[in-house]
Protein backbone atom coordinates (compact mmCIF):
# COMPACT_ATOMS: atom_id res chain seq x y z
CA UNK A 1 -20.36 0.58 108.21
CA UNK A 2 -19.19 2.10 105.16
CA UNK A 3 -18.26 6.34 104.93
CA UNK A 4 -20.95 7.29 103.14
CA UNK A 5 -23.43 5.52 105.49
CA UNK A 6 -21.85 6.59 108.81
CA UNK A 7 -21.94 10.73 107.35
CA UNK A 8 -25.71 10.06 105.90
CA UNK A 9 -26.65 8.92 110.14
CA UNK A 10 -24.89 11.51 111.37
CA UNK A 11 -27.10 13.85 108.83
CA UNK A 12 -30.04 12.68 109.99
CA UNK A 13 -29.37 12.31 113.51
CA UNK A 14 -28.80 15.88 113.24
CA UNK A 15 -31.96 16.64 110.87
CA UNK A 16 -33.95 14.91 113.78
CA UNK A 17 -32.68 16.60 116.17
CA UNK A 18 -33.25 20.36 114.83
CA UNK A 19 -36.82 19.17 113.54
CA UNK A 20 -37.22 18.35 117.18
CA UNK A 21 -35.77 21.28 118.90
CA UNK A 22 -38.26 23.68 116.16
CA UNK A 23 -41.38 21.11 116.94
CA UNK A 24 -41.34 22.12 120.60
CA UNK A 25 -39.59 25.87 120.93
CA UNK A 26 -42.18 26.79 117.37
CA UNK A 27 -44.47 28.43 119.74
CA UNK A 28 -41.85 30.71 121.32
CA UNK A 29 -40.07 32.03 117.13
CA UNK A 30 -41.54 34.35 115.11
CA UNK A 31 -43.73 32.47 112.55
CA UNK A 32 -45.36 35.08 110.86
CA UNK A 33 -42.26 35.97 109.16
CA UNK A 34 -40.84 33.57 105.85
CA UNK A 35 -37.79 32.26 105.43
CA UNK A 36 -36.53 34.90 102.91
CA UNK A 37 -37.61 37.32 105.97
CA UNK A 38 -35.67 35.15 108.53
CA UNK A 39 -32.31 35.30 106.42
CA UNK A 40 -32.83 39.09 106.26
CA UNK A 41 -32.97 39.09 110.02
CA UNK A 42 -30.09 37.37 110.20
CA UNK A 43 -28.00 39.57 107.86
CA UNK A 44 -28.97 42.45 109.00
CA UNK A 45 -28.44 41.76 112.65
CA UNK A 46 -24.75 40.16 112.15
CA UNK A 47 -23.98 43.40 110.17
CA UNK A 48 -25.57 45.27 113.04
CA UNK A 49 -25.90 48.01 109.59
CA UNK A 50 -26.28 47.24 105.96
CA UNK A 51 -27.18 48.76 102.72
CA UNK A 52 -29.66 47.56 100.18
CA UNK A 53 -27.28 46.49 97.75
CA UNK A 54 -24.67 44.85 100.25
CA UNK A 55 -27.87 42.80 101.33
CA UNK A 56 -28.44 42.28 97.42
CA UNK A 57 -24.99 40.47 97.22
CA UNK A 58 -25.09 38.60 100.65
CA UNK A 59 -28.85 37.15 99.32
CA UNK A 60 -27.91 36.48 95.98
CA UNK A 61 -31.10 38.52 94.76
CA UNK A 62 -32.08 42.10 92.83
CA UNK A 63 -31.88 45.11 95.20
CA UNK A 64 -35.44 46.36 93.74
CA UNK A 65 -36.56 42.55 95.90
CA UNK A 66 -34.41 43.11 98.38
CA UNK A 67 -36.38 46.81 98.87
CA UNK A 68 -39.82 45.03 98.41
CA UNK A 69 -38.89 42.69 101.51
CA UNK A 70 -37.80 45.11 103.64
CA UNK A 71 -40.97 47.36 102.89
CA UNK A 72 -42.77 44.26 104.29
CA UNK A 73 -40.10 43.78 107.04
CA UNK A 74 -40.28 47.97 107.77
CA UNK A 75 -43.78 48.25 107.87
CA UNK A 76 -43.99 45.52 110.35
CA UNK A 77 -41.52 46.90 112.47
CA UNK A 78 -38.79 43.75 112.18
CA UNK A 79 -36.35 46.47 110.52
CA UNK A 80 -35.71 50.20 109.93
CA UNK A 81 -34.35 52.73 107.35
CA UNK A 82 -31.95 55.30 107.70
CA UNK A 83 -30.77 58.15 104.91
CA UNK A 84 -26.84 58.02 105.40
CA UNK A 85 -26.19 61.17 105.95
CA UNK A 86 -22.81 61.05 104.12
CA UNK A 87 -24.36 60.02 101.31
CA UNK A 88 -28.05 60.80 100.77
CA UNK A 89 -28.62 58.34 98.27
CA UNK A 90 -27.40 55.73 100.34
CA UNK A 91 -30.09 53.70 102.87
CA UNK A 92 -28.82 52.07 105.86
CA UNK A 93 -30.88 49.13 107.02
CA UNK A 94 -30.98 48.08 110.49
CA UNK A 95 -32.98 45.98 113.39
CA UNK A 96 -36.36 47.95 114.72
CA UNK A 97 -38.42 46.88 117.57
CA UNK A 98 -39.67 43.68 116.52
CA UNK A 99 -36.13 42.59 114.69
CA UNK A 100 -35.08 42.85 117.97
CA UNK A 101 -37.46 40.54 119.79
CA UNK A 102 -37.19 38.35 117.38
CA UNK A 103 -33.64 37.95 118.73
CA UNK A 104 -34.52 37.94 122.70
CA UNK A 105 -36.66 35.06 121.44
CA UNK A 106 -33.86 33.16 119.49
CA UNK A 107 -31.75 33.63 122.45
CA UNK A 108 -34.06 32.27 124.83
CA UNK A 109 -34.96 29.27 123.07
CA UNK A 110 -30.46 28.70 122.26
CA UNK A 111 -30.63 28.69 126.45
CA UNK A 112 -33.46 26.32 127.06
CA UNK A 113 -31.83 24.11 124.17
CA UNK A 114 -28.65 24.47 126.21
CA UNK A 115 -29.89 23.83 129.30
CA UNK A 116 -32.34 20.44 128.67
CA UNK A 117 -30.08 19.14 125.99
CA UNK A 118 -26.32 19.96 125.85
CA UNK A 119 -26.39 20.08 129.26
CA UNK A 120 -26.60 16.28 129.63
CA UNK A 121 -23.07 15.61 128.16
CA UNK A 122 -19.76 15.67 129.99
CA UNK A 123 -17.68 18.76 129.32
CA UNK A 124 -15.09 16.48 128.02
CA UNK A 125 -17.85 15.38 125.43
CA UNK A 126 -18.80 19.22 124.81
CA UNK A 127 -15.60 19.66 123.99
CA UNK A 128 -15.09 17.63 121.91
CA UNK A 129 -18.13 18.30 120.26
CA UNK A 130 -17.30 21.99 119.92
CA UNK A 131 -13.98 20.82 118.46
CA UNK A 132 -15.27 18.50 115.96
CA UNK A 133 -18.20 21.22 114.36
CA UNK A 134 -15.96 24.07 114.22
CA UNK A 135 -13.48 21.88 112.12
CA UNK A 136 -16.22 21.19 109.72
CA UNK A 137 -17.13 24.85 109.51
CA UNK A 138 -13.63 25.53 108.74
CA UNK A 139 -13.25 22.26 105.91
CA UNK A 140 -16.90 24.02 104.41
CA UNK A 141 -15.45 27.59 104.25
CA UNK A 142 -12.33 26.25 102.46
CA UNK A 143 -14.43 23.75 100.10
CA UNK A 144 -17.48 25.55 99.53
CA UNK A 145 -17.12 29.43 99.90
């Protein structure tokens, strides 16, 4: 088996098995929310606290649609706003009630991944695995950030 072919099957072994894991844990994520909304989620919760415009940048968007999103996102409780008060016209964004949950939710559906799937290799093979994905993340970062 040529390169190309072997990295294309390991693409779509992967593919199949995300489409798989999302086909059965659907039920338990948050699917009222886009994906736009999802990546805000994500931002914002890694950031822990963000401002509009740093959000702008991360999202490669306009701060006037990154403030129509979270109006969405604030008014349905996934996020909150905050005047800093160092700087009053300055608007920290960060997780509200349903942000949060969203989370829990995440979480619980990583565990039950962990626990029916990843479970059923050797630790040697985890390993490994673990080894392996975080030296791709590592070749991407150099290559592609």
């Amino acid at each position: 088996m040529d390169f190309y072919e072997q990295v294309k099957q390991i693409n779509e072994a992967d593919y199949a098995i995300n489409r798989l894991i999302y086909k059965h844990y659907k039920k338990y994520l948050a699917s009222s929310i886009t994906t736009q909304q999802a990546v805000l989620l994500d931002i914002v919760y890694y950031a822990n606290k963000i401002t509009v415009g740093e959000i702008a940048v991360e999202m490669n968007i306009s701060s006037s649609a990154v403030s129509q999103l979270i109006a969405k996102m604030e008014k349905n409780q996934f996020i909150h706003r905050t005047i800093n008060p160092n700087n009053r016209r300055e608007i920290f964004i960060t997780l509200d009630t349903k942000g949060w949950e969203y989370f829990e939710k995440q979480e619980h559906v990583e565990r039950a991944v962990a626990d029916r799937l990843f479970s059923k290799l050797s630790t040697s093979e985890l390993n490994e695995l673990e080894r392996i994905t975080k030296k791709l993340q590592d070749i991407a970062v150099k290559e592609l950030a």
